[in-house]
Protein backbone atom coordinates (compact mmCIF):
# COMPACT_ATOMS: atom_id res chain seq x y z
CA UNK A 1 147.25 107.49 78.27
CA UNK A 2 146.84 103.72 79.46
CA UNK A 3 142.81 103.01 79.49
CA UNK A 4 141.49 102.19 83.08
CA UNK A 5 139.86 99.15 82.82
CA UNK A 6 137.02 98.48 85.47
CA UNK A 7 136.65 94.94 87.22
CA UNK A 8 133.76 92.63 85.93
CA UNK A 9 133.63 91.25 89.81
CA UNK A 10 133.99 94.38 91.69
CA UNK A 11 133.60 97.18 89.28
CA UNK A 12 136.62 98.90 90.76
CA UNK A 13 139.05 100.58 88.36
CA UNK A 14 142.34 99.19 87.98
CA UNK A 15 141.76 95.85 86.18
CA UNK A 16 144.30 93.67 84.17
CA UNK A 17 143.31 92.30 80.96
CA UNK A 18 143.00 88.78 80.60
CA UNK A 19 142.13 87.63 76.49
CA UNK A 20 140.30 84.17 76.99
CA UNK A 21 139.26 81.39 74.16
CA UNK A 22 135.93 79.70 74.70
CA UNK A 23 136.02 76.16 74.28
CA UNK A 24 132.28 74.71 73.61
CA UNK A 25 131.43 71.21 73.95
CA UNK A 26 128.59 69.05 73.05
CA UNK A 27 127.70 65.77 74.01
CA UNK A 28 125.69 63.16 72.32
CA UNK A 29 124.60 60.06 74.22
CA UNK A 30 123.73 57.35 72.72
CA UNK A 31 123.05 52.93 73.26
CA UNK A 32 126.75 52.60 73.21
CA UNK A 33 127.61 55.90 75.49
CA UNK A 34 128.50 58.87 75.29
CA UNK A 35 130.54 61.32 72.90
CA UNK A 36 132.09 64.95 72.85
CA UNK A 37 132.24 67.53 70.28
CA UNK A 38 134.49 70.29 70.77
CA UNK A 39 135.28 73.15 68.81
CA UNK A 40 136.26 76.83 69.28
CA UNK A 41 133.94 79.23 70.31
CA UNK A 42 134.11 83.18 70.95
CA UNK A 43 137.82 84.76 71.50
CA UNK A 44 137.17 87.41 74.18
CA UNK A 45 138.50 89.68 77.38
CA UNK A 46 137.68 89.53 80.49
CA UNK A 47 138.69 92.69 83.00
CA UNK A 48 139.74 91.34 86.61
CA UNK A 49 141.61 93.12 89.54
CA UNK A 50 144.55 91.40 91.45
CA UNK A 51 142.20 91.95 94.79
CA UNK A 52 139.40 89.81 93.34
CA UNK A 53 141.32 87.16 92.09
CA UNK A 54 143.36 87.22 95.42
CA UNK A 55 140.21 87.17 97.29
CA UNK A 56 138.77 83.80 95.01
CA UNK A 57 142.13 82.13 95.54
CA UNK A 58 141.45 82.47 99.26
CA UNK A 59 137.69 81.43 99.25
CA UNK A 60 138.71 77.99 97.08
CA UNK A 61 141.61 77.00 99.58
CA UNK A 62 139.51 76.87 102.51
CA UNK A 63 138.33 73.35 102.62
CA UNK A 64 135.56 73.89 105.29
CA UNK A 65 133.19 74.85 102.82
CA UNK A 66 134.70 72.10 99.94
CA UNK A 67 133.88 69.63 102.97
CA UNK A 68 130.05 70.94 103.33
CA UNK A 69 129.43 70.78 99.27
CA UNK A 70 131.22 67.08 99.28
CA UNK A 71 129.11 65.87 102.17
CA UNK A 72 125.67 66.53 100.57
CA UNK A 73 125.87 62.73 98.18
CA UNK A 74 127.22 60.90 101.30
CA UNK A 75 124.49 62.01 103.72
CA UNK A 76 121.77 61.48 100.92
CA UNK A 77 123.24 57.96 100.61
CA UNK A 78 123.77 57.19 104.29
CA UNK A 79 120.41 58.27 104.92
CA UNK A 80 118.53 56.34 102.69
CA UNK A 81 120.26 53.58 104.08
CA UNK A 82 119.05 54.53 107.55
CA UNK A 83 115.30 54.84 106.24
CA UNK A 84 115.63 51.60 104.35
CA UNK A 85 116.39 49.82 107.83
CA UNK A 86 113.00 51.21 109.13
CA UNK A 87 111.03 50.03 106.04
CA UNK A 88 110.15 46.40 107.63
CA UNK A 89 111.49 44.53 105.00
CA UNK A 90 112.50 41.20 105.55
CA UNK A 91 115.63 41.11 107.45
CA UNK A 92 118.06 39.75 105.09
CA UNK A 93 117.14 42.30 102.11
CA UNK A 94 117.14 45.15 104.45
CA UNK A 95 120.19 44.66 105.64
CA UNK A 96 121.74 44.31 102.79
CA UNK A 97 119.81 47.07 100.70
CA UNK A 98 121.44 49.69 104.33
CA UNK A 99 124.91 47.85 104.17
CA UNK A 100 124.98 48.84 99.94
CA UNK A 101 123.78 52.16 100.99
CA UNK A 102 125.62 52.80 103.50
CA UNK A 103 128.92 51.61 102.14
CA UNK A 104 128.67 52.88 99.23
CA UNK A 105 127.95 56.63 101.07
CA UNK A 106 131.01 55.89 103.49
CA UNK A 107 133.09 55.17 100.68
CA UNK A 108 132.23 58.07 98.30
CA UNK A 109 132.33 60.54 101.67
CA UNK A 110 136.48 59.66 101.94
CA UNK A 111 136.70 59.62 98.69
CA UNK A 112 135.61 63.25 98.14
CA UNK A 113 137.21 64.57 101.58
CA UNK A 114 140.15 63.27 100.20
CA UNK A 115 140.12 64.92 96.84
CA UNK A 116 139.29 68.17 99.01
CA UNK A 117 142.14 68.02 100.82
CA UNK A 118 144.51 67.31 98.09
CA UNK A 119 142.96 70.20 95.72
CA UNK A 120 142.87 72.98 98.64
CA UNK A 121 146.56 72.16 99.50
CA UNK A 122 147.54 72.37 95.75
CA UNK A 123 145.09 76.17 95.73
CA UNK A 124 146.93 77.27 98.86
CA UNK A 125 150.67 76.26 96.89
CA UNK A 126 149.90 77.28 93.50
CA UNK A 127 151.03 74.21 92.00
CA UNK A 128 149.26 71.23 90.31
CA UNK A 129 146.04 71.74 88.16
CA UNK A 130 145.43 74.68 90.68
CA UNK A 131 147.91 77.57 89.24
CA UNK A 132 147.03 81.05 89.67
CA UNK A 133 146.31 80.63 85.27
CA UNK A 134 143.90 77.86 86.20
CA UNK A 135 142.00 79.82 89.27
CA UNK A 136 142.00 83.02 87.25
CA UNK A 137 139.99 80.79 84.31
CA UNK A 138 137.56 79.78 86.96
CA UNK A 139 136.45 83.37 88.32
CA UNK A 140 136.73 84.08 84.86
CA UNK A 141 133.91 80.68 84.12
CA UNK A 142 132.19 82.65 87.11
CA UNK A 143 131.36 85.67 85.98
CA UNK A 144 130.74 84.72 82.15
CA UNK A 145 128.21 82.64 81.20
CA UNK A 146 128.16 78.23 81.31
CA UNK A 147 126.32 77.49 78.50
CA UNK A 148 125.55 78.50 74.64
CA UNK A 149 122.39 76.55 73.74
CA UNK A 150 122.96 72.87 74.19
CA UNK A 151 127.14 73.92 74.25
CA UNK A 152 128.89 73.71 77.58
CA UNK A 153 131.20 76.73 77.81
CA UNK A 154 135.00 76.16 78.83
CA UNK A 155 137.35 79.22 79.16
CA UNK A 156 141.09 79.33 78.65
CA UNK A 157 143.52 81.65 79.21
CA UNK A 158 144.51 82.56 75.33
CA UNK A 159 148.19 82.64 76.55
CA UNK A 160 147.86 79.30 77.96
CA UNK A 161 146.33 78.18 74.85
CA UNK A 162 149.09 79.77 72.30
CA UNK A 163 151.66 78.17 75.08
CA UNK A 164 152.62 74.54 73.57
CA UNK A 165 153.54 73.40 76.50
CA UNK A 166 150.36 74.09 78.72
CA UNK A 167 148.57 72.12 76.23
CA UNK A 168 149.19 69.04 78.17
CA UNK A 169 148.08 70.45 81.43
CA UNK A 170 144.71 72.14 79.96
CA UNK A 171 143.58 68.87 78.49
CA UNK A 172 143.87 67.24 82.06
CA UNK A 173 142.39 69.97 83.53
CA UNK A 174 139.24 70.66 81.49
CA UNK A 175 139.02 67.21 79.64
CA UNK A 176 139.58 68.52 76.38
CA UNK A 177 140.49 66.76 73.27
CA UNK A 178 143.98 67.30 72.52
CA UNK A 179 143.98 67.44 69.02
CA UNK A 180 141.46 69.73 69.14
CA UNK A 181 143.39 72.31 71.30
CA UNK A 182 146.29 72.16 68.94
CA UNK A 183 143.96 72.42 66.16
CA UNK A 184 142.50 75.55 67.78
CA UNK A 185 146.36 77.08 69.26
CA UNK A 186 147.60 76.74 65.33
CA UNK A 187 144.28 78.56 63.85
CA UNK A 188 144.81 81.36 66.50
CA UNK A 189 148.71 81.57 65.86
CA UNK A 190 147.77 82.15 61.75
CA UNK A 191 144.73 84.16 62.07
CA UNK A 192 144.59 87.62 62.25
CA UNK A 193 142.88 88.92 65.11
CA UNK A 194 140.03 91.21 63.27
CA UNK A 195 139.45 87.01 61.59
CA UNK A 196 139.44 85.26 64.77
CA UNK A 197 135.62 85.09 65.67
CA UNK A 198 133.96 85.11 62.20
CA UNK A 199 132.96 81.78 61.13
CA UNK A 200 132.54 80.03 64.22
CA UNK A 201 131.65 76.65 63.96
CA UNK A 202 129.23 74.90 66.02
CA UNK A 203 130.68 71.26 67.63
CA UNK A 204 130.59 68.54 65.09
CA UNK A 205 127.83 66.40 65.64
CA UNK A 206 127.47 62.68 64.33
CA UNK A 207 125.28 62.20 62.00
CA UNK A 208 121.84 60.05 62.49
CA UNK A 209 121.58 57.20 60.28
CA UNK A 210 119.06 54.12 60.65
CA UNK A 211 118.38 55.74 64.80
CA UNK A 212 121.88 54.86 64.86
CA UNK A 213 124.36 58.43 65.46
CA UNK A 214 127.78 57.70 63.35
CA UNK A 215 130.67 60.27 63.77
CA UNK A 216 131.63 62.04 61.02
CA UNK A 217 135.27 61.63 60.44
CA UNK A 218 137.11 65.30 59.93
């Protein structure tokens, strides 16, 4: 008889299965800027319903609230601007320091409400970087937890991962070296699966010579 699995959002019976690699990345920053480490991090399951994932789909396509969250850095910057114009500064600085402000806030605000627009109407269609894989991996990011120490957690669909041809399309998704993810697709393809999570290793980190970080070369 076919185990019941129970919903990690809902706890209703009735869940799929959905086997997910963890991607963790570190990031070093440094005088010259800033580098990632990736490497592969626990192969688990996560246990969703077709209701819950329906219902995220939904929330994510309405842009109302994408709008609200977007709006927060262009009101901060527009008013700043507005309380720089009441600071009595001389007149030439202050007008300048509200038109960089300002600007800057007006052009970041269409900016966002344009990316808004353009992800909720690739949500609502399925299509793009938003496929029902992709939205499933977020609820999935939702429920599970974002960081392991000073790793930032990324989760893939393992069937995405094993997929060639998605490879492509994860890396633009979740900025992710693509190298790596091949790396990663061909251990999982040639590991057993009772293997798979022994001897995880952490992200390689550069190591710290003269207060100077240098990459170690794999």
């Amino acid at each position: 008889m076919k185990e019941k699995l129970t919903c990690k959002k809902c706890g209703r019976e009735g869940a799929d299965d959905y086997p997910l690699v963890t991607i963790r990345t570190m990031t070093v920053r440094n005088g010259t800027g800033a580098q990632k480490y990736q490497a592969l991090g626990e192969v688990l399951s996560v246990h969703l319903c077709s209701q819950c994932v329906d219902a995220w789909i939904s929330e994510r396509s309405k842009p109302r609230p994408q709008y609200l969250k977007a709006a927060k850095l262009p009101l901060l910057l527009i008013a700043v601007a507005i309380t720089v114009h009441f600071l009595g500064l001389e007149s030439v600085i202050r007008w300048v320091l509200c038109l960089l402000f300002g600007g800057f806030g007006i052009a970041v605000a269409i900016s966002e409400f344009s990316r808004v627009k353009r992800e909720t109407a690739e949500i609502r269609a399925g299509k793009g970087s938003f496929t029902r894989d992709h939205m499933i991996e977020e609820l999935a990011a939702s429920l599970l937890p974002a960081k392991n120490q000073d790793a930032h957690l990324t989760y893939l669909l393992r069937k995405r991962v094993l997929n060639e041809k998605q490879l492509d399309a994860l890396c633009k998704e979740y900025s992710i070296s693509k190298k790596k993810l091949a790396s990663i697709r061909s251990y999982l393809l040639i590991t057993p699966e009772s293997e798979v999570n022994k001897g995880l290793k952490a992200p390689q980190l550069p190591e710290k010579k003269k207060g100077i970080f240098t990459a170690k070369r794999s």
